[in-house]
C-alpha atoms as a PDB file:
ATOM      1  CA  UNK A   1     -22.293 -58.352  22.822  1.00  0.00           C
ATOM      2  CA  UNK A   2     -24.346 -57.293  25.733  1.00  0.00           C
ATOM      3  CA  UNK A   3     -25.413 -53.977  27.285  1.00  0.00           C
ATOM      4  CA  UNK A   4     -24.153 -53.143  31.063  1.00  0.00           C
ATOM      5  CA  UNK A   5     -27.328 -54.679  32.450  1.00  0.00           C
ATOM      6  CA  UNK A   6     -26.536 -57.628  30.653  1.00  0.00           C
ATOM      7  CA  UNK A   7     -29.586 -57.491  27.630  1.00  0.00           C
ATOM      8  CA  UNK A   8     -28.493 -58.841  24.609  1.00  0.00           C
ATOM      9  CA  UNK A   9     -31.154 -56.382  22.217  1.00  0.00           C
ATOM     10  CA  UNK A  10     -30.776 -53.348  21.085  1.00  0.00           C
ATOM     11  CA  UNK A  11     -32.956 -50.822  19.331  1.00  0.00           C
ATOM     12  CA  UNK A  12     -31.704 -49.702  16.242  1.00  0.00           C
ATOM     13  CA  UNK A  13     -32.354 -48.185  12.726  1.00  0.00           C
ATOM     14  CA  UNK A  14     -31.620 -50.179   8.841  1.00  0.00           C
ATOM     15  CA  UNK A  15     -32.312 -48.965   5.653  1.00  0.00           C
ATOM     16  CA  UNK A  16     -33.998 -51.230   3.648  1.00  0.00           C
ATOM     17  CA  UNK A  17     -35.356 -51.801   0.253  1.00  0.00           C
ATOM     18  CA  UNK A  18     -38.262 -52.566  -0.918  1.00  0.00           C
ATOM     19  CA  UNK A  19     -41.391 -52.537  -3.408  1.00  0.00           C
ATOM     20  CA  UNK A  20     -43.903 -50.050  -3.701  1.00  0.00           C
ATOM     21  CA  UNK A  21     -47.107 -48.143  -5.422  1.00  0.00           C
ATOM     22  CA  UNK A  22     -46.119 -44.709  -6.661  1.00  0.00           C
ATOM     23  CA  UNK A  23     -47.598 -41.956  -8.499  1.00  0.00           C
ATOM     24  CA  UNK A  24     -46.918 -40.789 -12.001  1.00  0.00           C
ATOM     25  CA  UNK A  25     -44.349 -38.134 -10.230  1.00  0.00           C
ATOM     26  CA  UNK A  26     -42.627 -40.565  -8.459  1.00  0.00           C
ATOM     27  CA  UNK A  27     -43.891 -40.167  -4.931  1.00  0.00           C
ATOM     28  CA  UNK A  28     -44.943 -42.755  -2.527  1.00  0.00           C
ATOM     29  CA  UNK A  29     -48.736 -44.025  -2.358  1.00  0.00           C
ATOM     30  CA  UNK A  30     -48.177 -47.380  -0.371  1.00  0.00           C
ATOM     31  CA  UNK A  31     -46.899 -50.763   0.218  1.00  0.00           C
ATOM     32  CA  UNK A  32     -46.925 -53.049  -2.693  1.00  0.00           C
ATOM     33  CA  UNK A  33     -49.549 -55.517  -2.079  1.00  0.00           C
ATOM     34  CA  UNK A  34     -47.806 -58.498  -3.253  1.00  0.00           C
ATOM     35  CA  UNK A  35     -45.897 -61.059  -1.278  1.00  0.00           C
ATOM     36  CA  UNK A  36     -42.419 -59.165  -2.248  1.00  0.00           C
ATOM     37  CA  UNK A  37     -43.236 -56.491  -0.472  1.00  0.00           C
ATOM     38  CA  UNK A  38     -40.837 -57.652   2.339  1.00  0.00           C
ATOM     39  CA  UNK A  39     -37.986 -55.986   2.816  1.00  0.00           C
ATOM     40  CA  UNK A  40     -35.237 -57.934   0.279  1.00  0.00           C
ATOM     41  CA  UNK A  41     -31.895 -55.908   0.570  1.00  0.00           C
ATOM     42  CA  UNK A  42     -30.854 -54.026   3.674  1.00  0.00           C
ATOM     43  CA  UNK A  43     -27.772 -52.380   4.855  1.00  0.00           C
ATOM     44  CA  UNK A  44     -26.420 -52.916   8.621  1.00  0.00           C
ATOM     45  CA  UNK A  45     -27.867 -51.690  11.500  1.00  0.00           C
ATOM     46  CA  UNK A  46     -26.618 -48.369  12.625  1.00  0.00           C
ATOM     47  CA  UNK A  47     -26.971 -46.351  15.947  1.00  0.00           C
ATOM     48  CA  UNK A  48     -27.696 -44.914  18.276  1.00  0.00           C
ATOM     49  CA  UNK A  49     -28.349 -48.256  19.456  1.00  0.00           C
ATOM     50  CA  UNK A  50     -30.534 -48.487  22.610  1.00  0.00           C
ATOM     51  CA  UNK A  51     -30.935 -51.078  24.953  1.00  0.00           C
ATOM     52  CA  UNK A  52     -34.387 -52.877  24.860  1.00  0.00           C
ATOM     53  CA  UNK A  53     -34.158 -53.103  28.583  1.00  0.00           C
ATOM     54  CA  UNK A  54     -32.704 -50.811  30.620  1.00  0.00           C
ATOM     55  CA  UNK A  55     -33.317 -48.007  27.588  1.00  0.00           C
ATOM     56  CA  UNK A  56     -29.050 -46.809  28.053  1.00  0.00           C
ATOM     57  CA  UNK A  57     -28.102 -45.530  24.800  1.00  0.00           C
ATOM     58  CA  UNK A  58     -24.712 -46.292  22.414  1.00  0.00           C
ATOM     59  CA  UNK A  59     -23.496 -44.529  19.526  1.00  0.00           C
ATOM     60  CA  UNK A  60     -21.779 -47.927  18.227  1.00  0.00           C
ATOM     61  CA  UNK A  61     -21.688 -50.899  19.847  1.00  0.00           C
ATOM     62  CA  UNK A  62     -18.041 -51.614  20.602  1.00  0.00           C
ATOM     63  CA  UNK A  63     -17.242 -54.642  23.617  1.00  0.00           C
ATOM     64  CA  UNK A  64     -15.287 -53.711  26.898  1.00  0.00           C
ATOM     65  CA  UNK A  65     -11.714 -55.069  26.260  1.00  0.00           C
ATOM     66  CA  UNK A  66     -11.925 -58.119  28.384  1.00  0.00           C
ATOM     67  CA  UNK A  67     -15.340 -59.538  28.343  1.00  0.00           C
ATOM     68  CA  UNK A  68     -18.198 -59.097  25.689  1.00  0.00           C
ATOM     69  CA  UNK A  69     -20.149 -56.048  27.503  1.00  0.00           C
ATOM     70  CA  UNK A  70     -20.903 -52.782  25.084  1.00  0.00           C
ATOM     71  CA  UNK A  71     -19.000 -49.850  26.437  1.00  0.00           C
ATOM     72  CA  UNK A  72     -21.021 -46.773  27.103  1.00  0.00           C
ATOM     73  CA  UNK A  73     -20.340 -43.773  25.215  1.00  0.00           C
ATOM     74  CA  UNK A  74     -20.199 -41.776  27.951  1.00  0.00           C
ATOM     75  CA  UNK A  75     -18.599 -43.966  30.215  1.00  0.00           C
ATOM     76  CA  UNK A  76     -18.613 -42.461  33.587  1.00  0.00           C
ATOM     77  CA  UNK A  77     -14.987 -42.747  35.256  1.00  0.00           C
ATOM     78  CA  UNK A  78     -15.159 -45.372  37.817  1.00  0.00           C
ATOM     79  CA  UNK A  79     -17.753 -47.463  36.057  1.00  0.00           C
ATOM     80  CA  UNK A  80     -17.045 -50.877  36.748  1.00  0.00           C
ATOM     81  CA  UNK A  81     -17.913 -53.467  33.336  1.00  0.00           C
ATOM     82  CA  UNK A  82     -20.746 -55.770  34.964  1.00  0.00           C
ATOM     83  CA  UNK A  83     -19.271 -58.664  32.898  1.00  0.00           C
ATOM     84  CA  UNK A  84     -15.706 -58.922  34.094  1.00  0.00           C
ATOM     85  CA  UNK A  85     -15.235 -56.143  36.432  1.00  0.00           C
ATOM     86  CA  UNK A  86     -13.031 -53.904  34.197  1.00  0.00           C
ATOM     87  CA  UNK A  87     -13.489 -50.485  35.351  1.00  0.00           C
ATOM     88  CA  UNK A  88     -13.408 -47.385  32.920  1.00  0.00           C
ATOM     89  CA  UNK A  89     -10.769 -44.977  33.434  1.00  0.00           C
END
């Protein structure tokens, strides 16, 4: 999928796993120093998701009916898709 101006990145946020230094109550110190200190399991992507051009912002990322554009949240009425000229009612 692609944003309105036609950018195909998105900023996002993951959780991810993985290993660390902690104290003897549990609490973070720092990265392990290892090589598996890499993130090795993460969950998907979730929003807001923002656009790494023209900075618009989506709660999800879910594609205009007839092309592969991301619809805007708050899709203004009248907004014509920039992909296949489907316009929001």
């Amino acid at each position: 999928m692609k944003c309105i101006c036609g950018n195909k990145e998105f900023h996002a946020h993951q959780k991810c796993r993985l290993d660390i230094i902690c104290d003897g109550s549990g609490n973070w110190l720092k990265d392990s120093p290892n090589d598996k200190s890499a993130c090795y399991d993460a969950e998907d992507p979730y929003g807001p998701f923002t656009c790494t051009k023209c900075k618009i912002e989506y709660e999800e990322l879910v594609k205009c009916p007839d092309c592969d554009v991301v619809i805007p949240n708050k899709t203004k009425i009248g907004l014509t898709c920039k992909g296949c000229g489907h316009i929001f009612i």
